[in-house]
C-alpha atoms as a PDB file:
ATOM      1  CA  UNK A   1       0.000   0.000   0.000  1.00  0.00           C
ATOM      2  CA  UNK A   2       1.543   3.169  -0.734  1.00  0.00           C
ATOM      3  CA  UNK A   3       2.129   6.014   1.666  1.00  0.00           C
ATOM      4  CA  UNK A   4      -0.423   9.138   1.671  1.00  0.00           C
ATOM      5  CA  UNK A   5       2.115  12.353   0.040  1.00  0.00           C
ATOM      6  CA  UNK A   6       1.023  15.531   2.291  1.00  0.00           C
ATOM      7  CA  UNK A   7       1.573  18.689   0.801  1.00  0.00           C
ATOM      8  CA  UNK A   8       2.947  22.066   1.881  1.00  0.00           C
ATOM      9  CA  UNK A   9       1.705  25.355   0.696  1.00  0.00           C
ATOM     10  CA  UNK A  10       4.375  27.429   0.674  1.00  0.00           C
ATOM     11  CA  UNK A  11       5.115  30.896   0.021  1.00  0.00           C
ATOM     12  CA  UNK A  12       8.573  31.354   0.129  1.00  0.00           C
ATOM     13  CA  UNK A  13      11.796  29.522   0.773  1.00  0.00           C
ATOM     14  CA  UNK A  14      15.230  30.930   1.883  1.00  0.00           C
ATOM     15  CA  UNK A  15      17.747  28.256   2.028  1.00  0.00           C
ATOM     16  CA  UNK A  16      20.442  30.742   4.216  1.00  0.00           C
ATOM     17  CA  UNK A  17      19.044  32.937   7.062  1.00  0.00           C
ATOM     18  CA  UNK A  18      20.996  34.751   9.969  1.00  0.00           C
ATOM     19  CA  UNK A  19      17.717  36.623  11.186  1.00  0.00           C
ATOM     20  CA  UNK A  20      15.394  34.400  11.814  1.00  0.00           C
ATOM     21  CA  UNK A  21      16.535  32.607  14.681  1.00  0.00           C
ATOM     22  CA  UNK A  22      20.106  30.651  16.243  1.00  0.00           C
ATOM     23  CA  UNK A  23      22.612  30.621  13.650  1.00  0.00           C
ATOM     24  CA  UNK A  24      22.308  29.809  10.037  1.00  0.00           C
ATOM     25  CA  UNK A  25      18.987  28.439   9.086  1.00  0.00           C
ATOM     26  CA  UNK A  26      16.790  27.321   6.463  1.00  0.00           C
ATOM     27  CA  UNK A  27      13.345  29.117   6.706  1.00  0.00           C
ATOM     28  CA  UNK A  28      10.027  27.927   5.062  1.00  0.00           C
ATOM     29  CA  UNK A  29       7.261  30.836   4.521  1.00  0.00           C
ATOM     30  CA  UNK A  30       3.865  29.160   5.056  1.00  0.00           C
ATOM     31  CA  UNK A  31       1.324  30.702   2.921  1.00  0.00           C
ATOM     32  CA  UNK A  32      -1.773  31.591   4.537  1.00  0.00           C
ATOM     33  CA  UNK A  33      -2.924  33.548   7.611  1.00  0.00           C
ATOM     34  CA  UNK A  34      -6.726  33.824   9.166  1.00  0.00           C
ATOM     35  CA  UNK A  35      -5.537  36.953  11.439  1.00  0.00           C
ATOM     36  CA  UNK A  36      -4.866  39.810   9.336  1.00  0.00           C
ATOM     37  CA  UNK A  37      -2.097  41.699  11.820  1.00  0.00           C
ATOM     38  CA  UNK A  38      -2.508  45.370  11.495  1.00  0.00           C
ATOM     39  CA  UNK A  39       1.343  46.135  10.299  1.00  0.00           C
ATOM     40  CA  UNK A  40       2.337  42.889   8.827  1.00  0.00           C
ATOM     41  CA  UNK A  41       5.820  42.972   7.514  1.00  0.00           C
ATOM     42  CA  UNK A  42       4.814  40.316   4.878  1.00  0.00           C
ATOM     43  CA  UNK A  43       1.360  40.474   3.956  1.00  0.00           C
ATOM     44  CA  UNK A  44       1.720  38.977   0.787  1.00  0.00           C
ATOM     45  CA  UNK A  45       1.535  35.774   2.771  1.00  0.00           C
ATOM     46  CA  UNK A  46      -2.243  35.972   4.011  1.00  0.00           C
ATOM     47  CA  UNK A  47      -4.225  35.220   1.414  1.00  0.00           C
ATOM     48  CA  UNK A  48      -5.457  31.544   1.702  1.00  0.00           C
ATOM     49  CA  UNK A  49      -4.412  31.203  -2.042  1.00  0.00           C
ATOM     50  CA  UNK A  50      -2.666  28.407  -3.654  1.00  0.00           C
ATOM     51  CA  UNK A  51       1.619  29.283  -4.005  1.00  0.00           C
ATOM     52  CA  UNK A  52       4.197  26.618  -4.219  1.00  0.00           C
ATOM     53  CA  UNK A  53       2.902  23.057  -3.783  1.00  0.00           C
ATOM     54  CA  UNK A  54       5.664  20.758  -2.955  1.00  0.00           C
ATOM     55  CA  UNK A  55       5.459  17.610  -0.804  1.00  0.00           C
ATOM     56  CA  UNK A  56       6.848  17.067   2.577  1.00  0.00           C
ATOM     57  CA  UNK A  57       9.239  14.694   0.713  1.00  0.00           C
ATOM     58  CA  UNK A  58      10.264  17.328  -1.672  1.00  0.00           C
ATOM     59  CA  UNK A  59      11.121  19.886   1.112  1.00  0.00           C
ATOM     60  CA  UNK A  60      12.916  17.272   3.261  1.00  0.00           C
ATOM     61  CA  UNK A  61      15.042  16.911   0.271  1.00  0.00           C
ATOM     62  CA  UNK A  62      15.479  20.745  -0.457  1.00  0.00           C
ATOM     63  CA  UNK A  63      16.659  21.296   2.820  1.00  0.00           C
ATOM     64  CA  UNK A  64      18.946  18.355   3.482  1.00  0.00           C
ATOM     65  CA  UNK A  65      20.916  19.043   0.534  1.00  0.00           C
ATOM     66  CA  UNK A  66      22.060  22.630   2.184  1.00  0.00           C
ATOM     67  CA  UNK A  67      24.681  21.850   3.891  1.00  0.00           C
ATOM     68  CA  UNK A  68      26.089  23.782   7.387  1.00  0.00           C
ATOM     69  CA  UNK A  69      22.697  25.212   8.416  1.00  0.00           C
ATOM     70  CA  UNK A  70      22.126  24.772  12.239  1.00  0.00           C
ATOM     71  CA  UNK A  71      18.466  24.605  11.612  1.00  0.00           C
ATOM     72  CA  UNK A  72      14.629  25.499  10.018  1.00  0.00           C
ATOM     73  CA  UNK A  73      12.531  27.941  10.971  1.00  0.00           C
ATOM     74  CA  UNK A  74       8.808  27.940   9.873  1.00  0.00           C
ATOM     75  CA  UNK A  75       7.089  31.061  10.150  1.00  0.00           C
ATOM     76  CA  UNK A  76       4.546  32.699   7.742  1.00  0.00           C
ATOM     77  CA  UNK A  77       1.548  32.826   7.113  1.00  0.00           C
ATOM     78  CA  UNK A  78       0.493  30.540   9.315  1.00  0.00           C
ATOM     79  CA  UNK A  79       2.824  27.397  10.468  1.00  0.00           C
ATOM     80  CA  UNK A  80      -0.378  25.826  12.559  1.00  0.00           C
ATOM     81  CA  UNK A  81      -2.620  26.181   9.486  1.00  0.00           C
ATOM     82  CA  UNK A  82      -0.362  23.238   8.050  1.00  0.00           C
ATOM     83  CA  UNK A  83       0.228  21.600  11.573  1.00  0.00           C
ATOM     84  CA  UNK A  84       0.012  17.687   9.804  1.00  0.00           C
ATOM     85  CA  UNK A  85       2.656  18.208   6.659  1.00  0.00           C
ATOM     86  CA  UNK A  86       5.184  20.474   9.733  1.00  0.00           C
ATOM     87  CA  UNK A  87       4.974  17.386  11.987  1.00  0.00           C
ATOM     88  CA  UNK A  88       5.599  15.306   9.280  1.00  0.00           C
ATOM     89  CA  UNK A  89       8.545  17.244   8.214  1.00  0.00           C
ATOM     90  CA  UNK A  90       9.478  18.093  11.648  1.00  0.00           C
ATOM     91  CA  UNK A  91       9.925  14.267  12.287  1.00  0.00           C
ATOM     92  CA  UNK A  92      12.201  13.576   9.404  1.00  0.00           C
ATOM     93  CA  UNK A  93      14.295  16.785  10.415  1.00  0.00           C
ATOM     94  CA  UNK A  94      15.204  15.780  13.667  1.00  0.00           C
ATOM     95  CA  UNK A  95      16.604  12.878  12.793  1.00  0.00           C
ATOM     96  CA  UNK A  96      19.241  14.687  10.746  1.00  0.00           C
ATOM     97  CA  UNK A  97      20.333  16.698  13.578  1.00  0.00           C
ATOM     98  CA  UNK A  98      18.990  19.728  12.452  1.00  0.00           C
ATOM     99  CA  UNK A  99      16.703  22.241  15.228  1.00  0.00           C
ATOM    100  CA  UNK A 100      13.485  23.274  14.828  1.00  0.00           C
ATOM    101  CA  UNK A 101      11.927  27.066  15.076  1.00  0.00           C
ATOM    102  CA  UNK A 102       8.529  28.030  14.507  1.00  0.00           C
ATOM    103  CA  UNK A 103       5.917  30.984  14.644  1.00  0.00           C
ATOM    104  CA  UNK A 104       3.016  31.406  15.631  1.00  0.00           C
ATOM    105  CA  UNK A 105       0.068  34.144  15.644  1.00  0.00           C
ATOM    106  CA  UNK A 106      -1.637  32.087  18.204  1.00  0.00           C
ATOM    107  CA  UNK A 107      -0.412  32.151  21.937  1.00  0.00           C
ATOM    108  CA  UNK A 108       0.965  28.681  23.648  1.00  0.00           C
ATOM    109  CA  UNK A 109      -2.278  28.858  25.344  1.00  0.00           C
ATOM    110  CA  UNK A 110      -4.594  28.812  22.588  1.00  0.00           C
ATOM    111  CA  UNK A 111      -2.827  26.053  20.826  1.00  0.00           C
ATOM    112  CA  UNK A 112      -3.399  24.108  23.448  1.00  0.00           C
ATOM    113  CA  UNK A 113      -6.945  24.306  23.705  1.00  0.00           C
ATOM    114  CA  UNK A 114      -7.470  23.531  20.098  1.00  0.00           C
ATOM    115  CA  UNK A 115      -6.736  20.103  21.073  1.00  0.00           C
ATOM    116  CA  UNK A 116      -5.736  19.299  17.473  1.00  0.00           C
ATOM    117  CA  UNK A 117      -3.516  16.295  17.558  1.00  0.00           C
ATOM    118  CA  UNK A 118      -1.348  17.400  14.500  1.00  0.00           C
ATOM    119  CA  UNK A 119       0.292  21.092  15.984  1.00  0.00           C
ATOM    120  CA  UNK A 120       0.857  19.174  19.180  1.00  0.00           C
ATOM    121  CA  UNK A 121       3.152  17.024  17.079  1.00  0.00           C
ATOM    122  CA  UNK A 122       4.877  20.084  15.540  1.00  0.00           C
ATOM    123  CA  UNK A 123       5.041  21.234  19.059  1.00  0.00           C
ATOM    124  CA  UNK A 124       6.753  17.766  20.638  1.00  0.00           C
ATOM    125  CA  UNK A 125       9.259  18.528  17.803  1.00  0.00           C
ATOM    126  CA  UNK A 126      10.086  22.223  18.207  1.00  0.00           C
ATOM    127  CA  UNK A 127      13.678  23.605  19.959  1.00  0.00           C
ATOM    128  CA  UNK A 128      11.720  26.928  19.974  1.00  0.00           C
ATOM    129  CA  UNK A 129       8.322  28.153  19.771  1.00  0.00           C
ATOM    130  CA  UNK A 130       7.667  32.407  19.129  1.00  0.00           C
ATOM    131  CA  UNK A 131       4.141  33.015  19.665  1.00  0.00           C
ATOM    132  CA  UNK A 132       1.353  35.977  19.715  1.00  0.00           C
ATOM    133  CA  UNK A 133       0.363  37.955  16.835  1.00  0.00           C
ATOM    134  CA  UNK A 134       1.973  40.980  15.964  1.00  0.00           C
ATOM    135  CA  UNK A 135       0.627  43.941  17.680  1.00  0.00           C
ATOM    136  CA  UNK A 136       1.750  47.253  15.938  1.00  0.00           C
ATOM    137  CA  UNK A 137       1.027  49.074  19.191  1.00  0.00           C
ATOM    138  CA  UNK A 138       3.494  46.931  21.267  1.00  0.00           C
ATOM    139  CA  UNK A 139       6.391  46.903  17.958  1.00  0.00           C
ATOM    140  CA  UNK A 140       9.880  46.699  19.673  1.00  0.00           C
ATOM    141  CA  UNK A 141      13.685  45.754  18.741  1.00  0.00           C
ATOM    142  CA  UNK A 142      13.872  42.219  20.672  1.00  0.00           C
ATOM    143  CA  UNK A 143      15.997  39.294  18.981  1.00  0.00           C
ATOM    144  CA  UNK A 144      13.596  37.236  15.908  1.00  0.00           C
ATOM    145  CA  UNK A 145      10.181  39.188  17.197  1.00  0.00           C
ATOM    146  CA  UNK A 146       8.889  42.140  15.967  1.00  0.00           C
ATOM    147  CA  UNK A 147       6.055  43.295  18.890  1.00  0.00           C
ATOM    148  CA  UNK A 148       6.974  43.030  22.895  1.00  0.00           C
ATOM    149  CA  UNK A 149       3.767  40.844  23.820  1.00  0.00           C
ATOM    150  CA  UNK A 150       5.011  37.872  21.446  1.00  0.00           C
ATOM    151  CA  UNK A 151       7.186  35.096  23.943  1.00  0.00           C
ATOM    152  CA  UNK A 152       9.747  32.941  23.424  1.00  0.00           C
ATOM    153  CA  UNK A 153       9.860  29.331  24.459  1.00  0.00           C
ATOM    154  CA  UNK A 154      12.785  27.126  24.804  1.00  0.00           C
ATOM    155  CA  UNK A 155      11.008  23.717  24.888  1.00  0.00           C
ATOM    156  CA  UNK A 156      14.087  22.188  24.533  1.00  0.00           C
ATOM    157  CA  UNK A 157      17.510  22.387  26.245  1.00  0.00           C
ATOM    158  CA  UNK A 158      19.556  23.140  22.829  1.00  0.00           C
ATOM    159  CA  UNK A 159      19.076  27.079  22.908  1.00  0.00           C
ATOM    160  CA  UNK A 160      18.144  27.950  26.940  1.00  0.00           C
ATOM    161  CA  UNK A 161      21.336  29.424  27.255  1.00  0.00           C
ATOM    162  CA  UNK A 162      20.202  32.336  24.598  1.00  0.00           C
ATOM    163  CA  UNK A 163      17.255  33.209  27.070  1.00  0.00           C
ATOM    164  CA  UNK A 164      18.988  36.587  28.501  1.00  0.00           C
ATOM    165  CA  UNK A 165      19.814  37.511  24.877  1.00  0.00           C
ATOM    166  CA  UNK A 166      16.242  37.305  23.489  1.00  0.00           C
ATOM    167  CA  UNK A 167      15.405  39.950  26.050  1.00  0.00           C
ATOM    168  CA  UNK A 168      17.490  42.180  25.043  1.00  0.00           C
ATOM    169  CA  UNK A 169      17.734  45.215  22.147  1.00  0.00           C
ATOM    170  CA  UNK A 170      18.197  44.405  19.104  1.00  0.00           C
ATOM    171  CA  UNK A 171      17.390  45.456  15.829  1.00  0.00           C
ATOM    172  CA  UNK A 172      17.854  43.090  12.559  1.00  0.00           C
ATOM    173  CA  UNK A 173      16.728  43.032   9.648  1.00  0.00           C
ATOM    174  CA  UNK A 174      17.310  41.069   6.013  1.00  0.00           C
ATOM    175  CA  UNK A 175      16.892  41.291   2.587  1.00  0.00           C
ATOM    176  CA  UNK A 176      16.503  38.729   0.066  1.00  0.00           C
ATOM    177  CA  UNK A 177      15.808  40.294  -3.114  1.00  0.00           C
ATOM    178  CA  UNK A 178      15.050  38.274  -6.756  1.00  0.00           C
ATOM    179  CA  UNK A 179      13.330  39.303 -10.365  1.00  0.00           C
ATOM    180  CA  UNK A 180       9.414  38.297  -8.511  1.00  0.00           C
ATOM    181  CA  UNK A 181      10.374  41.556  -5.867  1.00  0.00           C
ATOM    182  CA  UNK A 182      11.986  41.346  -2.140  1.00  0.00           C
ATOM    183  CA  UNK A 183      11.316  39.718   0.950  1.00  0.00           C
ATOM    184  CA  UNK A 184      11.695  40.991   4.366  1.00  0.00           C
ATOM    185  CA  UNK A 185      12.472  39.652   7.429  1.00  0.00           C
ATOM    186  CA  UNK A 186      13.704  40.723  10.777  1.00  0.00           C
ATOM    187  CA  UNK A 187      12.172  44.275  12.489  1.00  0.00           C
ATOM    188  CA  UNK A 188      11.813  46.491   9.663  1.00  0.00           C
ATOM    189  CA  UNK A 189      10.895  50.612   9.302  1.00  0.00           C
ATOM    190  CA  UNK A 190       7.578  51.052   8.035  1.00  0.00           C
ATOM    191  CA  UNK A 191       8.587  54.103   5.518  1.00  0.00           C
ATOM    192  CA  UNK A 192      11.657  52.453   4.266  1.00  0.00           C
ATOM    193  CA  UNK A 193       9.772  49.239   3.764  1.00  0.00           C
ATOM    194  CA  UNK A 194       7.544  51.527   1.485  1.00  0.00           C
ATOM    195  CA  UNK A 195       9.851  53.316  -0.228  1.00  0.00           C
ATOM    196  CA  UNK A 196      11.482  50.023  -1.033  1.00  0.00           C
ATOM    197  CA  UNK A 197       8.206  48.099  -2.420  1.00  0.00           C
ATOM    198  CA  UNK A 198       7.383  51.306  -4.307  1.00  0.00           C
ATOM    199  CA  UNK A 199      10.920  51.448  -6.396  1.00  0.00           C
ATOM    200  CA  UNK A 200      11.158  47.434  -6.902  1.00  0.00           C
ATOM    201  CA  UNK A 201       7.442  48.019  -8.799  1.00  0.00           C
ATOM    202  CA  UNK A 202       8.880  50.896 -10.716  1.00  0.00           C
END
């Protein structure tokens, strides 16, 4: 009997990242949100539309064949929107070695009371969890989060030594810029970000 392929919907990949988490790291865009952040640095990622369709297979392979990444991140979009194909991947990651980071726009709390058997999978799997939506009122420069209410959890040993350093300053951002436009990641200034998606479309 063959084995059921699970899909990802994804809406970007970026095989080398220093700003989106503990060292170098692969980092899957999920596409799709439901909560429509006031301020989102990357709203081209909400609409529930279809993007890049590739199989949890296929992106096991992508990323394995980088070589001297620490880690993936999954942010988004939406990570817990596609809780089953994460878990899935997040399984076959682990066994490489590799860590495991993920977003969230839902707190710890509400994930929990979803009871959905699939994101607590992902969860089991994660080194760190960043969760909370982003609130444009509470924006701050703190390490991989872009508004002060959003926590991080080391649910894992691996990174609990970097829990003074995600509570302090910091301001990042990156660039990764191609002939379909730019993406941004890291805490960003609203104006330049304009300025910027305003000349790429010129």
């Amino acid at each position: 009997m063959l084995e059921e392929r699970v899909y990802l919907n994804i809406g970007a990949i970026q095989e080398r990242s220093i700003a989106n988490g503990p060292g170098e790291r692969f980092v899957l865009w999920l596409q799709g949100c439901l909560l429509n952040c006031p301020g989102c640095i990357n709203p081209e990622f909400q609409p529930l539309v279809k993007r890049v369709i590739l199989s949890v297979e296929e992106v096991f392979e992508r990323i394995t064949k980088v070589k001297g990444i620490e880690g993936v991140t999954f942010t988004g979009g939406e990570p817990m929107l596609q809780a089953k194909a994460l878990a899935l991947l997040s399984e076959k990651l682990k066994k490489t070695g590799l860590t495991l980071m993920c977003y969230t726009g839902y707190t710890l709390e509400e994930l929990k009371t979803f009871n959905n058997y699939w994101i607590e999978k992902l969860l089991s799997n994660l080194d760190i969890l960043i969760d909370g939506p982003f609130i444009l009122e509470k924006k701050a420069s703190l390490p991989w989060r872009g508004s002060s209410n959003q926590r991080v959890y080391f649910l894992t040993p691996t990174y609990q030594h970097l829990q003074k350093f995600v509570e302090s300053p910091l301001r990042e951002i990156e660039f990764i810029v191609d002939s379909k436009g730019f993406l941004v990641t890291g805490v960003s200034f609203e104006e330049l970000l304009l300025k910027l998606r305003e000349t790429l479309k010129r």
